[in-house]
Protein backbone atom coordinates (compact mmCIF):
# COMPACT_ATOMS: atom_id res chain seq x y z
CA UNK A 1 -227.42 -153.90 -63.93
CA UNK A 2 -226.59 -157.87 -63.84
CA UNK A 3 -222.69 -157.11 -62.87
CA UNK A 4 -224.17 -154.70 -59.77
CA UNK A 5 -226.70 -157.37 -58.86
CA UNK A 6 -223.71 -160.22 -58.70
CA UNK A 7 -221.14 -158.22 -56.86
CA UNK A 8 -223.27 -156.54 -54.56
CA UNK A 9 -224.86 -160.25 -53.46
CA UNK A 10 -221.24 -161.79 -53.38
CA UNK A 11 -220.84 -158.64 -51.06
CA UNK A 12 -223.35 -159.54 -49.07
CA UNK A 13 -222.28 -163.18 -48.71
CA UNK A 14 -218.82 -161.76 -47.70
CA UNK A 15 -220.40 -159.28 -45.10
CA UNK A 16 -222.46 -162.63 -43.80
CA UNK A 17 -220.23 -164.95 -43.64
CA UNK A 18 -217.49 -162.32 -41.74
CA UNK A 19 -220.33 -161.56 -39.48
CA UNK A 20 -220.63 -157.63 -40.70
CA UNK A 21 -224.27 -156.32 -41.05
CA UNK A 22 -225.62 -157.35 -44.24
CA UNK A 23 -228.66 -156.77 -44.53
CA UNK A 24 -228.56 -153.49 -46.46
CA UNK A 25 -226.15 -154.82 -48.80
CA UNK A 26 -228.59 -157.83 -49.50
CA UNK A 27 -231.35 -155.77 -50.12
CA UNK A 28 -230.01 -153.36 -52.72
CA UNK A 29 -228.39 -156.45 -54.11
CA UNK A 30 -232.12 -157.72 -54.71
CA UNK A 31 -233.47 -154.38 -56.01
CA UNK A 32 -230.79 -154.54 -58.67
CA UNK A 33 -231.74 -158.13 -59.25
CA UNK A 34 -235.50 -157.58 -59.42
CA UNK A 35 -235.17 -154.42 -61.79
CA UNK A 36 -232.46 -156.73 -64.22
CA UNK A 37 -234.92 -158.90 -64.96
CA UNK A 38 -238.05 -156.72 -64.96
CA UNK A 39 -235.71 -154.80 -67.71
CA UNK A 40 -234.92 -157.95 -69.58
CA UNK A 41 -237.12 -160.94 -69.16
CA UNK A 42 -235.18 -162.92 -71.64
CA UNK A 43 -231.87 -162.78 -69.69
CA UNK A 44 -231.03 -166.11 -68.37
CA UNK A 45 -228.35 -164.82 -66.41
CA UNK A 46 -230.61 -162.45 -64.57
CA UNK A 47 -232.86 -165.13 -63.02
CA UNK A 48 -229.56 -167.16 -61.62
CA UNK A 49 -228.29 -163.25 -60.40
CA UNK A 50 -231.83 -162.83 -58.67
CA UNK A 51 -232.05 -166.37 -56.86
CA UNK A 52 -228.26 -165.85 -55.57
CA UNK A 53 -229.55 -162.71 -54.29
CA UNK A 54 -232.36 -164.03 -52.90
CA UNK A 55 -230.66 -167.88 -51.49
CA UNK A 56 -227.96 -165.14 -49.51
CA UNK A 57 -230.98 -163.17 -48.23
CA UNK A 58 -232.60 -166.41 -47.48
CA UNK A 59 -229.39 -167.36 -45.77
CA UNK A 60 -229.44 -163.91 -44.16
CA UNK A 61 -232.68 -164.29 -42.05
CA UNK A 62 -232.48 -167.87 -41.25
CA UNK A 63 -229.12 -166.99 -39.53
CA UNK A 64 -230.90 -164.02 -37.58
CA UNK A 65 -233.64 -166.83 -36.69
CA UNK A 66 -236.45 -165.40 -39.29
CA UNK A 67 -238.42 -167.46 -41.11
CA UNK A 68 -236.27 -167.50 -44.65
CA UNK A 69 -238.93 -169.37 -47.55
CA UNK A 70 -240.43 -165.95 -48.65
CA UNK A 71 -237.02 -165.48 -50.17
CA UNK A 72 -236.65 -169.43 -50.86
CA UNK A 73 -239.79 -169.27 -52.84
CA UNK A 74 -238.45 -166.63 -54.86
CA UNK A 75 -235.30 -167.69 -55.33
CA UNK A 76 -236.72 -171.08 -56.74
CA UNK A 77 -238.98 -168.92 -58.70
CA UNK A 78 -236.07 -167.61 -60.53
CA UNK A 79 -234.29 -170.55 -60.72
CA UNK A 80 -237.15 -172.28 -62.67
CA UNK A 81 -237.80 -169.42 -65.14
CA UNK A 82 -233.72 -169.31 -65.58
CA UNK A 83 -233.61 -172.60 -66.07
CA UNK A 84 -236.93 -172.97 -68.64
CA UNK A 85 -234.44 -170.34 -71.05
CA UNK A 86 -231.54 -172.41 -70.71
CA UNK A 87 -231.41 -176.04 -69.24
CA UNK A 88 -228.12 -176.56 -69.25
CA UNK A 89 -226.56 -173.89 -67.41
CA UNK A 90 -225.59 -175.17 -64.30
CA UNK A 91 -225.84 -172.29 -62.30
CA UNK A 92 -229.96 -172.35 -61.91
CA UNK A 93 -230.02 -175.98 -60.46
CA UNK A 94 -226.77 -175.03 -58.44
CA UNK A 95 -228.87 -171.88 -56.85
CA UNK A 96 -232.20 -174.13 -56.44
CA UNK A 97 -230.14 -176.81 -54.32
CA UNK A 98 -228.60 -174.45 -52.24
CA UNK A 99 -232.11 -172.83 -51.78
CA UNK A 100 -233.44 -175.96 -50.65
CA UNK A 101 -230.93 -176.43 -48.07
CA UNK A 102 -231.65 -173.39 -46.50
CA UNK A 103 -235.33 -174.55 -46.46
CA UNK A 104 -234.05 -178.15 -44.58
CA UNK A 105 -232.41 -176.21 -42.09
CA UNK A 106 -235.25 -174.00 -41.66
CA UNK A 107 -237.20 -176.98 -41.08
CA UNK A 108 -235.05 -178.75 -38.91
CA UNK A 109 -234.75 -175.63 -36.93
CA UNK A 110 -238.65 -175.93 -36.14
CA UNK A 111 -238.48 -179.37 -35.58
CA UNK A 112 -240.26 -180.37 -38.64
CA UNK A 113 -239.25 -183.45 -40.94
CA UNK A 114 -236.35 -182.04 -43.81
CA UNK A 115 -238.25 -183.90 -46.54
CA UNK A 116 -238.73 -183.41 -49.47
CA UNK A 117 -236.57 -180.76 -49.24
CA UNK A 118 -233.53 -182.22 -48.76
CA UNK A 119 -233.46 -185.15 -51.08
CA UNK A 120 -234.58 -182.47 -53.92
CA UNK A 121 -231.77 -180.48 -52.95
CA UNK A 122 -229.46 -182.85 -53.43
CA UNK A 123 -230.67 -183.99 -56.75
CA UNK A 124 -230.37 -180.40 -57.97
CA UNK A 125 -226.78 -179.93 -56.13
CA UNK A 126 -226.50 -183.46 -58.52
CA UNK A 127 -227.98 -182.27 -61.91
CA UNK A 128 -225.67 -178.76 -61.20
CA UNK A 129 -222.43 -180.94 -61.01
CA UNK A 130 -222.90 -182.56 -63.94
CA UNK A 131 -223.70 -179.77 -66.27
CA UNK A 132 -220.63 -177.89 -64.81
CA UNK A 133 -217.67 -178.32 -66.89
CA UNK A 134 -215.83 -175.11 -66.19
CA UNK A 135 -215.53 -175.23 -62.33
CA UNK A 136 -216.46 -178.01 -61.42
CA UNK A 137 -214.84 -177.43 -57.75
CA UNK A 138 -217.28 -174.97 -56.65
CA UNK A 139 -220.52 -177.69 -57.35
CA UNK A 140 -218.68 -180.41 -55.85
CA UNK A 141 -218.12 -178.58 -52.71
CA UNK A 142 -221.96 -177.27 -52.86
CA UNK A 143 -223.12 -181.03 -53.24
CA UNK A 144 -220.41 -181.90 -50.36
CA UNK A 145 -221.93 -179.14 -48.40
CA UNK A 146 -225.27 -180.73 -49.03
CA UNK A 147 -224.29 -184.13 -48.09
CA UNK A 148 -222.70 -183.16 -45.02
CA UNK A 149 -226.53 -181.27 -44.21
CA UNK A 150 -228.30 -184.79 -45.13
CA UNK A 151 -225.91 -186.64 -42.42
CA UNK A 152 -226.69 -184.96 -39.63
CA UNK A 153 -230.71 -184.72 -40.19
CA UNK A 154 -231.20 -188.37 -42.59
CA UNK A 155 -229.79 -190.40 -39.95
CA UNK A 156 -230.81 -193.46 -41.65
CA UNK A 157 -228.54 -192.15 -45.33
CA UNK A 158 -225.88 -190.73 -42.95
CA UNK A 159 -223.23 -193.02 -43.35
CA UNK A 160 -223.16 -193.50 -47.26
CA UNK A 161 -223.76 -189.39 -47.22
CA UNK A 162 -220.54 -188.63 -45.54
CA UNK A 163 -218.39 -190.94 -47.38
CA UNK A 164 -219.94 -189.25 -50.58
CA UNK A 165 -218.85 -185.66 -49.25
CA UNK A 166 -215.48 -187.07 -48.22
CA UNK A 167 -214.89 -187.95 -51.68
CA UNK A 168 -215.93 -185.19 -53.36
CA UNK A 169 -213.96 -183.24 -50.64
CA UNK A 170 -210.98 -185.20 -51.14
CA UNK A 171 -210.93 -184.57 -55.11
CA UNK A 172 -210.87 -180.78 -54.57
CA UNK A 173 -208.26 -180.74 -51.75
CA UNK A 174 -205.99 -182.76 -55.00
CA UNK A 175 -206.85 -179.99 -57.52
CA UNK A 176 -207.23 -177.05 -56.01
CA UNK A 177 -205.70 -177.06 -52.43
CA UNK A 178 -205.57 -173.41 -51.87
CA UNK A 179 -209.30 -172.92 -51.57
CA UNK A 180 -210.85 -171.53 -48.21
CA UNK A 181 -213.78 -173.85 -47.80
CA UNK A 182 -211.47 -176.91 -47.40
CA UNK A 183 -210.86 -176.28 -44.31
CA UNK A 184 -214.23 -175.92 -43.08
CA UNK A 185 -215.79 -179.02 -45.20
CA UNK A 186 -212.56 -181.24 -44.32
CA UNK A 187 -213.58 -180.58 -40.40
CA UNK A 188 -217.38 -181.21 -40.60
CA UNK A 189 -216.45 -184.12 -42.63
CA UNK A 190 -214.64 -185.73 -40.19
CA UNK A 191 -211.29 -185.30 -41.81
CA UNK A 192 -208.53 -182.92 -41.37
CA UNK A 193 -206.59 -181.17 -44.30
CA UNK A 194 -202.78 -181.79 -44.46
CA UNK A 195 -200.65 -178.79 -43.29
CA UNK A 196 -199.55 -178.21 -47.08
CA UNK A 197 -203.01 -177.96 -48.17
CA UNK A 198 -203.72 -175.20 -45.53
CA UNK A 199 -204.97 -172.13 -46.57
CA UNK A 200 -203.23 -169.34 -45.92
């Protein structure tokens, strides 16, 4: 039930971020989620599956212009309970940062201040890149992501924010050149990836 949970939510992201309906893709993808940890409380795994389902929902409805923090909330929720059974898998802070920059757009978007959500985001985006030994790539381009977020809405932490992402940017481009969010980051960064670099 956890592998139909995952896929079906990394679905979902794919439908979302191609700009195909995804709404019913999300939702079945947080039914599975739900019942895998209803079915095994125990499972670590499930509660980082569940707040991935719920952070893409989340993402979901704040890109339709709904208000997204029922499915923050319980994303977080999961996160916390995930990350009470194991502490040092880096997934559950890694799912709770990008949670709570969901919740600092949200907030920008209704003109309301982005703390504390922001800075706590980025301490978790923090805390998830240094537990993460395997892929390290994929939470230093979250905590880049992150950074990039804080520059445009901390005006007065912009500066030292964006050289931090351009760093952490950089070091990817150098080890793994071929990935597709390089080209995106690279731009909102302020910096432009080298033709060889280019995804294809």
């Amino acid at each position: 039930m956890n592998n139909a949970a995952y896929y079906t939510a990394r679905h979902g992201q794919w439908e979302l971020e191609t700009g195909r309906p995804a709404g019913p893709t999300l939702a079945r993808a947080l039914d599975y989620a739900r019942r895998t940890v209803l079915l095994d409380p125990k499972a670590s795994l499930g509660y980082g599956t569940c707040a991935l389902a719920a952070r893409v929902m989340a993402e979901h409805e704040l890109k339709a212009g709904r208000n997204p923090m029922p499915f923050v909330r319980e994303g977080e929720a999961a996160c916390q309970k995930g990350e009470a059974q194991d502490p040092k898998f880096y997934d559950n802070p890694l799912q709770a940062g990008l949670l709570g920059l969901v919740e600092a757009r949200w907030l920008a978007s209704q003109h309301a201040p982005p703390e504390p959500a922001l800075p706590l985001a980025l301490a978790k985006l923090e805390r998830a890149r240094t537990l993460n030994r395997f892929h390290g790539w994929e939470t230093d381009l979250a905590l880049a992501r992150g950074q990039l977020l804080g520059a445009d809405l901390l005006p007065a932490r912009a500066a030292a924010l964006r050289a931090a992402a351009k760093k952490l940017i950089a070091g990817v481009a150098r080890t793994h050149p071929g990935l597709q969010p390089l080209r995106e980051l690279e731009a909102a960064a302020g910096g432009r990836t080298p033709p060889s670099r280019m995804p294809s």
